[in-house]
C-alpha atoms as a PDB file:
ATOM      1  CA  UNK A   1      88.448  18.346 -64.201  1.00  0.00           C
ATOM      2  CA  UNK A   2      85.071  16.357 -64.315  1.00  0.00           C
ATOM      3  CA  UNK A   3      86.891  13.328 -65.558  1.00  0.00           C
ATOM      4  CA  UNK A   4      89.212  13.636 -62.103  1.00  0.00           C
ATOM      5  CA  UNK A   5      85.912  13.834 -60.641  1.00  0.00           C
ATOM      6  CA  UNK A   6      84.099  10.808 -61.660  1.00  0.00           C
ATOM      7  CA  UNK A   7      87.494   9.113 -60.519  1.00  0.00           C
ATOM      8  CA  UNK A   8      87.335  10.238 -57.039  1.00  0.00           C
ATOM      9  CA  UNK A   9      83.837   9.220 -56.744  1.00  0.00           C
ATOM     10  CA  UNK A  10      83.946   6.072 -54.077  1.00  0.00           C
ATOM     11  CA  UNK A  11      82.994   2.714 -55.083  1.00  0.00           C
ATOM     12  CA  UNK A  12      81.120   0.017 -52.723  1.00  0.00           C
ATOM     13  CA  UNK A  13      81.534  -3.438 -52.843  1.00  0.00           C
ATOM     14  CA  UNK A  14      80.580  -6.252 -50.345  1.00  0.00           C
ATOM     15  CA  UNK A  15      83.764  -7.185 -47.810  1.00  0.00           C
ATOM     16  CA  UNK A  16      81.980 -10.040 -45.691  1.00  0.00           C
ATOM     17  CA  UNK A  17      78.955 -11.140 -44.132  1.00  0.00           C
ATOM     18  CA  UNK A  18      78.327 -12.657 -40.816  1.00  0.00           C
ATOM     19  CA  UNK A  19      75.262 -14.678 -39.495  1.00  0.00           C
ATOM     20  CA  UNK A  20      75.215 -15.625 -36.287  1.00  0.00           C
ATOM     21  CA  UNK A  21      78.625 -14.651 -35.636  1.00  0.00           C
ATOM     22  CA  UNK A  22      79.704 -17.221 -38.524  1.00  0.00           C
ATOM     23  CA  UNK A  23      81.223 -16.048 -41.616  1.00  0.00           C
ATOM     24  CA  UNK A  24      79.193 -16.732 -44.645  1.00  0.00           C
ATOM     25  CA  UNK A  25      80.478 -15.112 -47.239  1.00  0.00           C
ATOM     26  CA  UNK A  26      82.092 -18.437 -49.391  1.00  0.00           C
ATOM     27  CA  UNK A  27      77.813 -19.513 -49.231  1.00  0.00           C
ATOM     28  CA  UNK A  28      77.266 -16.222 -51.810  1.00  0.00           C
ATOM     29  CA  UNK A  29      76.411 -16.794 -55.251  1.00  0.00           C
ATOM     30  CA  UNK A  30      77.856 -15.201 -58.146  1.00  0.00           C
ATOM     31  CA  UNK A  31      75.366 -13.046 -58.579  1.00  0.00           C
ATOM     32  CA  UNK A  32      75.608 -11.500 -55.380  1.00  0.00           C
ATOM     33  CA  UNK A  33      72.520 -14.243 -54.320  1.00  0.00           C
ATOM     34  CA  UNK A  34      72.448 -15.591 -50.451  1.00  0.00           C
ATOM     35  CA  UNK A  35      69.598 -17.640 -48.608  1.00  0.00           C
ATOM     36  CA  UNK A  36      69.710 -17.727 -44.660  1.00  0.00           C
ATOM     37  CA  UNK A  37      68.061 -20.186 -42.890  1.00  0.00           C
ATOM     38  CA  UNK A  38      67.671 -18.714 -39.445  1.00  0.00           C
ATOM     39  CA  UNK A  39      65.987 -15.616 -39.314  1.00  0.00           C
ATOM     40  CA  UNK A  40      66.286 -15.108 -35.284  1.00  0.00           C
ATOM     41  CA  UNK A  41      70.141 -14.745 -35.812  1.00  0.00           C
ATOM     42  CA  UNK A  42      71.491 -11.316 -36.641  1.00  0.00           C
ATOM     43  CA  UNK A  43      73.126 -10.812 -40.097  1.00  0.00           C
ATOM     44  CA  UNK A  44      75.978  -8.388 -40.415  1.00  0.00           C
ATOM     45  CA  UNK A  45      76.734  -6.972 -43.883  1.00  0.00           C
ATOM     46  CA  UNK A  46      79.888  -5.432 -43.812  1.00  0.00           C
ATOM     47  CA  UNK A  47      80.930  -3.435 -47.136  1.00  0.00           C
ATOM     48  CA  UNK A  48      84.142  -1.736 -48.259  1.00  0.00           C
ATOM     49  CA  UNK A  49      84.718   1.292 -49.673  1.00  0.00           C
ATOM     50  CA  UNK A  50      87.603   1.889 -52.267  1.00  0.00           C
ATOM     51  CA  UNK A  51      88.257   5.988 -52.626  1.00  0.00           C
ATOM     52  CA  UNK A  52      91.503   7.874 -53.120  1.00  0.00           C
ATOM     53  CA  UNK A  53      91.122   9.950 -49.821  1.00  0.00           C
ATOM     54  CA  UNK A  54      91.477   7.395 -47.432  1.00  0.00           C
ATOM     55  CA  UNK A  55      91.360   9.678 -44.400  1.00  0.00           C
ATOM     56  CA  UNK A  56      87.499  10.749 -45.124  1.00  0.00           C
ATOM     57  CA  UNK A  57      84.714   8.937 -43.669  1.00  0.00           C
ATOM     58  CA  UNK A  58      81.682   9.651 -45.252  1.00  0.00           C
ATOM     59  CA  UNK A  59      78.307   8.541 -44.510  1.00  0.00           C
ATOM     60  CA  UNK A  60      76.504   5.126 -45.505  1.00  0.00           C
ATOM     61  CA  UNK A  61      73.224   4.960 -47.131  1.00  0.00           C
ATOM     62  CA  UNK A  62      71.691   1.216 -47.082  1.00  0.00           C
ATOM     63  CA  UNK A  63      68.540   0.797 -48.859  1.00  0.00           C
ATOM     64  CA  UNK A  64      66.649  -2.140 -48.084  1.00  0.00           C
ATOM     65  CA  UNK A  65      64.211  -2.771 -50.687  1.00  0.00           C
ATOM     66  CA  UNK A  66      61.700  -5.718 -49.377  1.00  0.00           C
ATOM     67  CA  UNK A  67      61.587  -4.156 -45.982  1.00  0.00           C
ATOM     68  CA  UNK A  68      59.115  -1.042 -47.324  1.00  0.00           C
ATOM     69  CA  UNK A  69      62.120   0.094 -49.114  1.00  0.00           C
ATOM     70  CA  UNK A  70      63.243   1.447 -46.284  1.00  0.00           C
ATOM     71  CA  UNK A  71      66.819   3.724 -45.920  1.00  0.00           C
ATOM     72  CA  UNK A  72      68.965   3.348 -43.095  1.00  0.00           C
ATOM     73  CA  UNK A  73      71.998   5.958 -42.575  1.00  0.00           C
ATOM     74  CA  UNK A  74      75.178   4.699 -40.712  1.00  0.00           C
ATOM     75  CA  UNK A  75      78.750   5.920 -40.619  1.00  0.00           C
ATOM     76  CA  UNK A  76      79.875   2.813 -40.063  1.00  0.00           C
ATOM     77  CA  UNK A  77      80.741   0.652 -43.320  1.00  0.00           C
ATOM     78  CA  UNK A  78      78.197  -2.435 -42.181  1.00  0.00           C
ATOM     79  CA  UNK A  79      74.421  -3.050 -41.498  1.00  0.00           C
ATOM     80  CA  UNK A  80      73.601  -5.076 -38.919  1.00  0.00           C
ATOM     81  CA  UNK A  81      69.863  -6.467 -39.487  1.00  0.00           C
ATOM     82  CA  UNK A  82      67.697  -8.912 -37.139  1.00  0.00           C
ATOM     83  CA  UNK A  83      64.947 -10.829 -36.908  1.00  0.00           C
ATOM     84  CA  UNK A  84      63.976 -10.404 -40.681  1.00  0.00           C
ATOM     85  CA  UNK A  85      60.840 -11.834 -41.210  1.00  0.00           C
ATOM     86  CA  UNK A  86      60.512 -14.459 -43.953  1.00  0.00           C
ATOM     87  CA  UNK A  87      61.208 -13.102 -47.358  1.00  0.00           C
ATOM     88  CA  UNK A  88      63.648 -12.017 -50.211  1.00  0.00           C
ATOM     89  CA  UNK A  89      65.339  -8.542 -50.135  1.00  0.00           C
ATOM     90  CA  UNK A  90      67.536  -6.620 -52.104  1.00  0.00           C
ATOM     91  CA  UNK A  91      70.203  -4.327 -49.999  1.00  0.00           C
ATOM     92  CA  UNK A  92      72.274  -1.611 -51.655  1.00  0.00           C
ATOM     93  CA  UNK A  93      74.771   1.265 -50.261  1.00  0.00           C
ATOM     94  CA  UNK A  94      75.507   4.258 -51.112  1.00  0.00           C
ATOM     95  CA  UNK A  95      78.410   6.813 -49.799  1.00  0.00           C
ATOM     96  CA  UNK A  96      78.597  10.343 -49.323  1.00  0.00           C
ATOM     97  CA  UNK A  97      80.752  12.163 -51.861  1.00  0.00           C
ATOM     98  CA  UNK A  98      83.257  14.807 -50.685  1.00  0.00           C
ATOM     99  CA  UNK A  99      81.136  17.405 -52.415  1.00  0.00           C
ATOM    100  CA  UNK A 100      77.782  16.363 -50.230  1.00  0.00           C
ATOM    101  CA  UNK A 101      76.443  14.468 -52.686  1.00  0.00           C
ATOM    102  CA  UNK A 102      75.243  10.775 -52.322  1.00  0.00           C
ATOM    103  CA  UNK A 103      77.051   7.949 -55.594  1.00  0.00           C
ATOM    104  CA  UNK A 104      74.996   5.878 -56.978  1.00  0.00           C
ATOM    105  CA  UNK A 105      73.321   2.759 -55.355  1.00  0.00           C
ATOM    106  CA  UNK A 106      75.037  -0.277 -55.553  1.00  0.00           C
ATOM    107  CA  UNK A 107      74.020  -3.512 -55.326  1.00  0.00           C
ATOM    108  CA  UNK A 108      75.262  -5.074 -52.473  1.00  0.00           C
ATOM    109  CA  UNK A 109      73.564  -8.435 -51.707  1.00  0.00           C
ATOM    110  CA  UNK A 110      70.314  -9.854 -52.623  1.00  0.00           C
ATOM    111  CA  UNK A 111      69.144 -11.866 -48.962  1.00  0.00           C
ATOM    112  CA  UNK A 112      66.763 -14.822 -48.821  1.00  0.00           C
ATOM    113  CA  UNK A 113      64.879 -15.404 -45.342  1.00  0.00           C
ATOM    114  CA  UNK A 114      63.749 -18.546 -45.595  1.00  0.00           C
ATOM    115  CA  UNK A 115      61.223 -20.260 -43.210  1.00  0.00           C
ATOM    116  CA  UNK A 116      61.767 -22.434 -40.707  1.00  0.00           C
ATOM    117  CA  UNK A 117      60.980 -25.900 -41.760  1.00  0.00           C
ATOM    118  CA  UNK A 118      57.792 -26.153 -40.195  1.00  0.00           C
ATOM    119  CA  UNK A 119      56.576 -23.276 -41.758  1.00  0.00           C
ATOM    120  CA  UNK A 120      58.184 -24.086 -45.511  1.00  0.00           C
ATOM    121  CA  UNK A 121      55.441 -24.897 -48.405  1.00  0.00           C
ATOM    122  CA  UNK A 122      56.609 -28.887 -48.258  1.00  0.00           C
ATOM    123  CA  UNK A 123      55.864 -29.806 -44.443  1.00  0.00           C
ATOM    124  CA  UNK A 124      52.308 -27.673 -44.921  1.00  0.00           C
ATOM    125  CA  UNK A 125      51.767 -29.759 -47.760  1.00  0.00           C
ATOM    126  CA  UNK A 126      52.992 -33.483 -46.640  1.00  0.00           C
ATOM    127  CA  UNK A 127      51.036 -32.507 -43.271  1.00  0.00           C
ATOM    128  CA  UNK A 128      47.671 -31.660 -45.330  1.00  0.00           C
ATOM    129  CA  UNK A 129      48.002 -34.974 -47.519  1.00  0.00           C
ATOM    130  CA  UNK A 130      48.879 -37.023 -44.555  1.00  0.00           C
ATOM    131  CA  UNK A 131      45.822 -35.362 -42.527  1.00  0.00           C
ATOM    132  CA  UNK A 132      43.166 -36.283 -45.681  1.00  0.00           C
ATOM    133  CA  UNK A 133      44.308 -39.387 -46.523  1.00  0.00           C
ATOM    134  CA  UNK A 134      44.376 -40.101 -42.769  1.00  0.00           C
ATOM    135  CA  UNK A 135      40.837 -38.814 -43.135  1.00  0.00           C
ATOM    136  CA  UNK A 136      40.129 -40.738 -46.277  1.00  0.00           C
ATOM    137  CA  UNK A 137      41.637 -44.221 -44.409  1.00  0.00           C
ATOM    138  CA  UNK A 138      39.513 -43.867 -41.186  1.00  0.00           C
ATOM    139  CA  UNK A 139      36.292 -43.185 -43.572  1.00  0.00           C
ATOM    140  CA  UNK A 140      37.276 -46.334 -45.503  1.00  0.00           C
ATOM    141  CA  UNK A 141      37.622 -48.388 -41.984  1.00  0.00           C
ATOM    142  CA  UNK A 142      34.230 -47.342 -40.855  1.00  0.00           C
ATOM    143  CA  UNK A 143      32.606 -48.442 -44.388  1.00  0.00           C
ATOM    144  CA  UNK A 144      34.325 -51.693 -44.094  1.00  0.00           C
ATOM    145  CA  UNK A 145      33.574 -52.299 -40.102  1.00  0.00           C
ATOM    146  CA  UNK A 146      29.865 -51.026 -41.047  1.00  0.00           C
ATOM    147  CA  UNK A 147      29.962 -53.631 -43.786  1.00  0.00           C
ATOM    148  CA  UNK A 148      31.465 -56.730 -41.825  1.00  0.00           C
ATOM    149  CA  UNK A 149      28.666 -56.006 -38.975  1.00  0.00           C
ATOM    150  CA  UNK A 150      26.464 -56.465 -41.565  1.00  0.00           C
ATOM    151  CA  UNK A 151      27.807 -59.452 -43.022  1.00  0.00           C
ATOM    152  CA  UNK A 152      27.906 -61.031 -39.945  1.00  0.00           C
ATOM    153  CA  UNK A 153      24.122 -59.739 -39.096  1.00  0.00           C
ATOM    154  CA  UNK A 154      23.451 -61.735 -42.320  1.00  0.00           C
ATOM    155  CA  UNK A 155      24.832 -64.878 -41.535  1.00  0.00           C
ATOM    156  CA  UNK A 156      23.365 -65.021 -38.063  1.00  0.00           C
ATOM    157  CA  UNK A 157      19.482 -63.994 -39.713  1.00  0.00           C
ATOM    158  CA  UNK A 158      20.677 -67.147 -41.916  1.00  0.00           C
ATOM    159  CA  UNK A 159      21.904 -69.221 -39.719  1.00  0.00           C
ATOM    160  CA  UNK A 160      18.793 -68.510 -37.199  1.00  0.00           C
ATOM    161  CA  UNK A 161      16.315 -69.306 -40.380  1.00  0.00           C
ATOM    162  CA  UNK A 162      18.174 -72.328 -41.042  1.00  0.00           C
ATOM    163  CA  UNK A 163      17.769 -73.788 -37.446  1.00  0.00           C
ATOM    164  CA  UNK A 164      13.638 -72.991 -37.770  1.00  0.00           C
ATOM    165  CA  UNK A 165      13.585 -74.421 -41.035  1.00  0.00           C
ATOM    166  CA  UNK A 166      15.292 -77.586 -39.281  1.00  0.00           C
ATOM    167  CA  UNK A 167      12.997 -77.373 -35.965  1.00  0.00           C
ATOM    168  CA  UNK A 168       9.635 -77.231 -38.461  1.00  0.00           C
ATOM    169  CA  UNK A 169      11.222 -79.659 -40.550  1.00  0.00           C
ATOM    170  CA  UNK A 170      11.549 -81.981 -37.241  1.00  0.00           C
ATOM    171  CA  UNK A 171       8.357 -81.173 -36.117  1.00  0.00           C
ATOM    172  CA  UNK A 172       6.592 -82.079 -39.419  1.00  0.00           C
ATOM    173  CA  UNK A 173       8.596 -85.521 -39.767  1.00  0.00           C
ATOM    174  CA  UNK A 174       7.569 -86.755 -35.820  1.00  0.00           C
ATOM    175  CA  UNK A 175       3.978 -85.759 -36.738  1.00  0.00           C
ATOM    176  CA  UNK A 176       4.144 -87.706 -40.004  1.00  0.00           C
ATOM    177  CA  UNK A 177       5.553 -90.732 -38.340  1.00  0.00           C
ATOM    178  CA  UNK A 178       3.194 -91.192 -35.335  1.00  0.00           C
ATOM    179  CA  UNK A 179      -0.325 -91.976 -36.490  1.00  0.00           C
ATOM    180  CA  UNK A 180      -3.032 -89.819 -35.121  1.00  0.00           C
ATOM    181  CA  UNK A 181      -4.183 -90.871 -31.095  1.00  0.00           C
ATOM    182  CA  UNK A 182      -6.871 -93.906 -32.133  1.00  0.00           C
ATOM    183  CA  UNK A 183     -10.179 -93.880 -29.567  1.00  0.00           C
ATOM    184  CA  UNK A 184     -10.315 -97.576 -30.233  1.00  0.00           C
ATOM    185  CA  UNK A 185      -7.470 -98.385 -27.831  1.00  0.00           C
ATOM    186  CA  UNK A 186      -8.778 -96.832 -24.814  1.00  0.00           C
ATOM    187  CA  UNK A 187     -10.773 -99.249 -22.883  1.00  0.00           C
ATOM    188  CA  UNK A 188     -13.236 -97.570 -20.216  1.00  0.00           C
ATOM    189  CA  UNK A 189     -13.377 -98.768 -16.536  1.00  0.00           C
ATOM    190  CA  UNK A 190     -16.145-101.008 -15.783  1.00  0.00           C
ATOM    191  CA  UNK A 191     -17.997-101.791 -12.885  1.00  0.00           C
ATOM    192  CA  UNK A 192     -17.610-104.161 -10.795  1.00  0.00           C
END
């Protein structure tokens, strides 16, 4: 009697799931394993149940563990979830027996939010490289700005020390050349 029992118990399995309105079910791994892209677009779990009395409907227990574990209770045979926020969770269902009791959990699907692609680990990443070595480049620029300025600074301090060398040089070489202003030459007016 207890071994007609255990064979009437009803068994869960996953039938199809929908995201969006677009079947996804061929995207599930083996082990029961799918990642969803979107998480604004409702996801519809739909499950079947495989009992001998086929006229009973019994009463769905979905536990959503990722979401604060949290139980939902449906007598319909699918979950419909939305807006999940980024994440991995782990859904199973269990059925109401015929004697009141609940069967034991099974594992449905395991669900993987992921986030949009300007939220994902990569972009943050790129975008923080590309910011410092942006920051890195423009610090480089200044430095090398700062240091042609200077180089130019240089060459115009030389270039205006060259020219005075060349002026006192000048100056020096006319006043060699002309003999000093003789008194001798100058002839005084006389009287006449």
């Amino acid at each position: 009697s207890e071994m007609c029992i255990r064979d009437s118990l009803p068994t869960l399995q996953l039938a199809d799931i929908l995201v969006g309105g677009e079947r996804v079910y061929d995207r599930i791994s083996n082990d029961h394993q799918l990642s969803v892209n979107e998480k604004s677009k409702p996801i519809i779990i739909k499950i079947i149940t495989r009992d001998k009395d086929i006229f009973r409907k019994p009463m769905y227990r979905y536990t959503i563990t990722g979401l604060n574990g949290q139980n939902i209770y449906s007598y319909l045979p699918e979950i419909n979830l939305s807006s999940l926020p980024t994440g991995s969770y782990h859904i199973k269902a269990a059925c109401s027996t015929r004697n009141g009791d609940w069967t034991a959990d099974y594992d449905i699907l395991t669900l993987t939010v992921l986030p949009p692609w300007y939220k994902s680990g990569w972009f943050i990443l790129s975008c923080t490289l590309f910011i410092f070595i942006s920051v890195i480049l423009t610090f480089i620029l200044i430095l090398r700005n700062k240091e042609t300025k200077l180089k130019w600074a240089m060459k115009e301090h030389e270039q205006q020390v060259y020219e005075e060398k060349v002026r006192f040089l000048i100056n020096i070489s006319h006043e060699l050349r002309t003999p000093p202003v003789s008194y001798t030459h100058l002839t005084l007016p006389t009287n006449s």
